[in-house]
Structures are given as C-alpha cells and as structure tokens.
C-alpha atoms as a PDB file:
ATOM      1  CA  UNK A   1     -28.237  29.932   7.385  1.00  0.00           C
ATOM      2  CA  UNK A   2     -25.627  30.648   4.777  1.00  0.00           C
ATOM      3  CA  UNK A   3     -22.460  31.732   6.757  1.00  0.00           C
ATOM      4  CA  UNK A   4     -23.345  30.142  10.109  1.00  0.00           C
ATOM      5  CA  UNK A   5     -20.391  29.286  12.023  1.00  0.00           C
ATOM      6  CA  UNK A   6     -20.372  25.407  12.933  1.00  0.00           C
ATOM      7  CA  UNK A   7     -21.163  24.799  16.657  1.00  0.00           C
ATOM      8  CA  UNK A   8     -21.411  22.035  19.266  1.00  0.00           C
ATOM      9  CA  UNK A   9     -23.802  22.666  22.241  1.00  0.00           C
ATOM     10  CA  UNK A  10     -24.936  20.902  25.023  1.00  0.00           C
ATOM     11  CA  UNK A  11     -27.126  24.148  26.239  1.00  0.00           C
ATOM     12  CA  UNK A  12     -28.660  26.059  23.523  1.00  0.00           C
ATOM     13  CA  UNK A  13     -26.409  29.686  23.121  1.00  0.00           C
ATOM     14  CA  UNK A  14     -23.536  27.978  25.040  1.00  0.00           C
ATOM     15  CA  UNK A  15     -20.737  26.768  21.953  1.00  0.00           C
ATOM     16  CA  UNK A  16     -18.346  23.757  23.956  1.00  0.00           C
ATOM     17  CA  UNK A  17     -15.172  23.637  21.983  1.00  0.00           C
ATOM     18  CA  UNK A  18     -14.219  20.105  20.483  1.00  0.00           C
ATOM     19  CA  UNK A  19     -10.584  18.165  21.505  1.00  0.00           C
ATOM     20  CA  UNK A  20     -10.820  15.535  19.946  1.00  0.00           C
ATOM     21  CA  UNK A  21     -13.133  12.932  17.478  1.00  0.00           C
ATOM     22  CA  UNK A  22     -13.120   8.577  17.101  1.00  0.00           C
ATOM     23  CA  UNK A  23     -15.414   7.467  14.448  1.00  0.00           C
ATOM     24  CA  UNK A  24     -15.311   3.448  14.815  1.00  0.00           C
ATOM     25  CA  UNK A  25     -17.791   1.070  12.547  1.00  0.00           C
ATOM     26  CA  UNK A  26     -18.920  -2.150  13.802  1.00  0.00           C
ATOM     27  CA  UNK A  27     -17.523  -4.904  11.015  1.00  0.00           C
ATOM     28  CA  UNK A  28     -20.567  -7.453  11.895  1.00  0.00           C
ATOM     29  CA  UNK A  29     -23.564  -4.265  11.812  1.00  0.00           C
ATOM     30  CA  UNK A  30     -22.291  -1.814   9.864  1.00  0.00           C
ATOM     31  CA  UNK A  31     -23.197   0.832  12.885  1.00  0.00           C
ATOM     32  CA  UNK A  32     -20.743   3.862  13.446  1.00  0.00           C
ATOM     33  CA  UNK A  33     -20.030   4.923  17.059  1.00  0.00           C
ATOM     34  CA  UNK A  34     -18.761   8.537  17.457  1.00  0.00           C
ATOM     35  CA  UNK A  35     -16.520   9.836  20.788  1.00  0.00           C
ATOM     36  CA  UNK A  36     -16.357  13.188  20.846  1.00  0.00           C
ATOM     37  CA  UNK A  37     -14.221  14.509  23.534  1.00  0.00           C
ATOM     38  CA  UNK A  38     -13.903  17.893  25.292  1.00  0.00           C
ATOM     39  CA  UNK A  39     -11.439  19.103  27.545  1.00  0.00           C
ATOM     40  CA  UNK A  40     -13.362  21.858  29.277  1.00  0.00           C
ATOM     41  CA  UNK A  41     -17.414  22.358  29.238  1.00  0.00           C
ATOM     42  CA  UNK A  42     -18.420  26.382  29.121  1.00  0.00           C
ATOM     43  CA  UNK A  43     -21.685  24.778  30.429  1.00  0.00           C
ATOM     44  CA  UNK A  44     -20.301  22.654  32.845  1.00  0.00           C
ATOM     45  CA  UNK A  45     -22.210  24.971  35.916  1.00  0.00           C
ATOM     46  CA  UNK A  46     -25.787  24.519  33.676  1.00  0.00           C
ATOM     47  CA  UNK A  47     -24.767  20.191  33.970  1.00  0.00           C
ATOM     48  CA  UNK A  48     -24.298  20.743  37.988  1.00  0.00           C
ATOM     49  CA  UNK A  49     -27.582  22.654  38.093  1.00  0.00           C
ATOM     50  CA  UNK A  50     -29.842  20.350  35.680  1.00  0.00           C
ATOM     51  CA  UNK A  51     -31.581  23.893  34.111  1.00  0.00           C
ATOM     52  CA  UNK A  52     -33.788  23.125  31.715  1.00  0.00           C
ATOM     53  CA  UNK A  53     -32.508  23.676  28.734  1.00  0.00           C
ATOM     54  CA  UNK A  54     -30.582  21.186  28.776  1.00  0.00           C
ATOM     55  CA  UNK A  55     -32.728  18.701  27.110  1.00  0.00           C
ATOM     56  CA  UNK A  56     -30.186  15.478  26.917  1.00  0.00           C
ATOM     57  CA  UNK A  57     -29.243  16.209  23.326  1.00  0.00           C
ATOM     58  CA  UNK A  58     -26.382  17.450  21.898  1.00  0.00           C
ATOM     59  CA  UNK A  59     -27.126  19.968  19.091  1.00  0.00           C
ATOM     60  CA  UNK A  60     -24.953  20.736  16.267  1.00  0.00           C
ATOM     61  CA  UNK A  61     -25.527  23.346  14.135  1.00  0.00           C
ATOM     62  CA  UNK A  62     -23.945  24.539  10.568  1.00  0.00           C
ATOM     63  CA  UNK A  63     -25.043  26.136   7.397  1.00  0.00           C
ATOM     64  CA  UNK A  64     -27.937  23.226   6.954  1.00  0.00           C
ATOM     65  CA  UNK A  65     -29.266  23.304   9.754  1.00  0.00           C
ATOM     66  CA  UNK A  66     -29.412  21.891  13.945  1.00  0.00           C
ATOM     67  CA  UNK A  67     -28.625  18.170  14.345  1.00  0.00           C
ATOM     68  CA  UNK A  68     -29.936  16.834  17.249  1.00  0.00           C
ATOM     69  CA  UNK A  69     -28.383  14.195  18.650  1.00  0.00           C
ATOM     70  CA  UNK A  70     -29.204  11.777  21.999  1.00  0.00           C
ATOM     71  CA  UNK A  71     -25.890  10.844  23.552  1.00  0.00           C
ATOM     72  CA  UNK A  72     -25.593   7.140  24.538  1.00  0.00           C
ATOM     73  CA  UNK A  73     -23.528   8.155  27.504  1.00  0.00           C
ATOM     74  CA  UNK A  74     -21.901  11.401  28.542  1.00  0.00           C
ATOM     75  CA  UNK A  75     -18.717  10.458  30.848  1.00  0.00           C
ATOM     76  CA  UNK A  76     -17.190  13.221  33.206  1.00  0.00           C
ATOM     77  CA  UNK A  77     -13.345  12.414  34.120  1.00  0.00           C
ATOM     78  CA  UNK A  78     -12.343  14.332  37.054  1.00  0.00           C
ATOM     79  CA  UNK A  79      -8.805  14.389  38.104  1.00  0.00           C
ATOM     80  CA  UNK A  80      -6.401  16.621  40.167  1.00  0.00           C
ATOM     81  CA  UNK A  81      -7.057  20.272  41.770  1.00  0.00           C
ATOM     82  CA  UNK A  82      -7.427  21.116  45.669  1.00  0.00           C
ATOM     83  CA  UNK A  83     -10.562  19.210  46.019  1.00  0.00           C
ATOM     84  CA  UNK A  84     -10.174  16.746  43.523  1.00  0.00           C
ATOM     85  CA  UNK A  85     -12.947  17.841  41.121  1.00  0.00           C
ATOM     86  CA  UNK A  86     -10.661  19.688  38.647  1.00  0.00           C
ATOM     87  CA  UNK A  87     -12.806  18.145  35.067  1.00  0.00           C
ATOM     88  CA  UNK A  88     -10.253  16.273  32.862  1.00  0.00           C
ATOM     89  CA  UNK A  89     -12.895  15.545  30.209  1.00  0.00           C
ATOM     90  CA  UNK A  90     -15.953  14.499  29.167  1.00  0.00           C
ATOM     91  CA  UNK A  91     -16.704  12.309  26.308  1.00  0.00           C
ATOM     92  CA  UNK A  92     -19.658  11.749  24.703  1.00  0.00           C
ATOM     93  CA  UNK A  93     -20.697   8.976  22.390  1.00  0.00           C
ATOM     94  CA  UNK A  94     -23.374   8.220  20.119  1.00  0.00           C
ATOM     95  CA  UNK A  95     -24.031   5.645  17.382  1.00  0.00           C
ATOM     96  CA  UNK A  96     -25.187   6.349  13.964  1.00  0.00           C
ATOM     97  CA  UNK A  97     -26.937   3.238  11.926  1.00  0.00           C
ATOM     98  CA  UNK A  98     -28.239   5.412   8.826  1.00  0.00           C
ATOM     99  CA  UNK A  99     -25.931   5.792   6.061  1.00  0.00           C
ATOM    100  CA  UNK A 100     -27.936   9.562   5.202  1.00  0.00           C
ATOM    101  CA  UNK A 101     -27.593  10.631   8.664  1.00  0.00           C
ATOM    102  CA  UNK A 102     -23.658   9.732   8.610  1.00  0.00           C
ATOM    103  CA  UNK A 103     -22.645  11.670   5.383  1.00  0.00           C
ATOM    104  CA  UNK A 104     -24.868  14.728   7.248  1.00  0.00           C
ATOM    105  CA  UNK A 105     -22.756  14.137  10.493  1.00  0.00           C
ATOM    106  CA  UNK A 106     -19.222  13.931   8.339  1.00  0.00           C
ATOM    107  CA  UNK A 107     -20.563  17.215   6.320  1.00  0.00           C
ATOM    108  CA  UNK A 108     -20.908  18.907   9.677  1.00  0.00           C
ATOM    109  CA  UNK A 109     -17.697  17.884  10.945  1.00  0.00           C
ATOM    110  CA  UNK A 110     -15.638  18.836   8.282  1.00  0.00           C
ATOM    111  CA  UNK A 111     -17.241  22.185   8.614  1.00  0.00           C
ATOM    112  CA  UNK A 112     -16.771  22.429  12.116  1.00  0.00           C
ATOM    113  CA  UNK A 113     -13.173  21.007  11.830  1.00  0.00           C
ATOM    114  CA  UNK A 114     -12.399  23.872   9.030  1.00  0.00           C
ATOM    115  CA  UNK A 115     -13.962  26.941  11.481  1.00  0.00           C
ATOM    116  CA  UNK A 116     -11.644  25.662  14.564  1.00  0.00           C
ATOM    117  CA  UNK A 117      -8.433  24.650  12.793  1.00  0.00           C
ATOM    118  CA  UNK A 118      -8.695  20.810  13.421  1.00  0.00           C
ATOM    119  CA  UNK A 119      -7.411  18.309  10.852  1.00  0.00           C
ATOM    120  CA  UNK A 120      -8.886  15.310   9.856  1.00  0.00           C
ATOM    121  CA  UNK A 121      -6.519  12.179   9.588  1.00  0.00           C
ATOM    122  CA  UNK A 122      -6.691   7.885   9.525  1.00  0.00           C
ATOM    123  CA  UNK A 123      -5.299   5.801  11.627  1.00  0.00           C
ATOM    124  CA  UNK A 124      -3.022   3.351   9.560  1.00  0.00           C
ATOM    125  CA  UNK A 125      -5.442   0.354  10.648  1.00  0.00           C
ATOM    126  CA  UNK A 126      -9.110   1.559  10.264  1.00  0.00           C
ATOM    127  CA  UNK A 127     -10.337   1.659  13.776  1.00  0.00           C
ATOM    128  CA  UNK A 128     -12.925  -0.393  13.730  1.00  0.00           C
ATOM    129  CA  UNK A 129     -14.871  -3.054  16.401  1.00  0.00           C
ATOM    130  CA  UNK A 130     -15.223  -6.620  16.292  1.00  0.00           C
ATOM    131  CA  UNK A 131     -18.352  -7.290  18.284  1.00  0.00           C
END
C-alpha cells in the first residue's frame, strides 16, 4: 500500500474532502472525541438514497491500511438556497478510548493533512471537556 494517497470515505470509491478537525479529551476518562467536519459530501446523493454500500462507517485509508470507524452521530446543517436545502455541513464525531488506536488515527491524519495541504495547530488552552 506503499504510496496510497490518504482518503476519507463515507461510500467506498467516493473520497469526501476534509474542512476542518477538533480532537477534545475528556479530563475525568481520558476518552478523545474527534469532529471532523466537511463542507460538501461527493456522496451526499448515495446518503439521500441509503445504497448499500454505505455501511454506517467511515473508512479511512493510508499507506497502513483502512480504518474503520462507527460515527457516534453524523449531523447534516442545511442552510440557504431556493428551497432551503443548500448543505452547510456535516460533522461527524466519534470517540476513541484506546491509546493504540489514537496514535493510528493521529498517524493517518497527519498523512492525510500532508496530501491536502492542511496544517495542524493548538489552541492556546488545550481543548479539552470537563464532564
């Protein structure tokens, strides 16, 4: 898989382009949520027709291989247009409780982040949750 360019997909075959990435950790747990945002959805027709390959997962692939993820949620913000349904964006979020399975996730995205020209930075607090 050597040379594989990073992708997100909510479809297999259909790459969604990434806007924009919170990574929060619970103080009291130690549990990491991640919000990964998109402005537009290639796919957004296969969501409206519930085709199935679309198998709730969110699959993000790189040199080492698919990750398969199960969204918590998967929020569609609609605003503006002549009929009102113009998509704003859709967020997804997931939590991650295994440290392994967050240094695999951070490995992706600063592969992913490198292909598409994105730049990782901090917040000067850590965003992080209380509860």
């Amino acid at each position: 898989m050597a040379d594989l360019v990073p992708a997100i997909e909510f479809f297999e075959g259909i790459p969604e382009e990434l806007s924009d990435v919170s990574l929060r950790r619970n103080r009291s747990t130690g549990v990491r949520t991640v919000l990964l945002t998109f402005k537009t959805l290639k796919s957004i027709e296969r969501f409206r027709s519930y085709t199935t390959r679309f198998a709730n997962a969110l699959r993000l692939t790189d040199e080492e291989g698919r990750i398969n993820i199960e969204p918590s949620s998967v929020q569609f913000f609609r605003f503006g247009g002549p009929e009102g349904d113009d998509l704003q964006r859709v967020e997804c979020k997931f939590e991650i409780d295994r440290e392994d399975h967050w240094e695999r996730f951070m490995r992706f995205m600063h592969r992913y982040a490198e292909a598409n020209g994105m730049v990782y930075g901090e917040t000067g607090n850590p965003q992080e949750e209380n509860s």
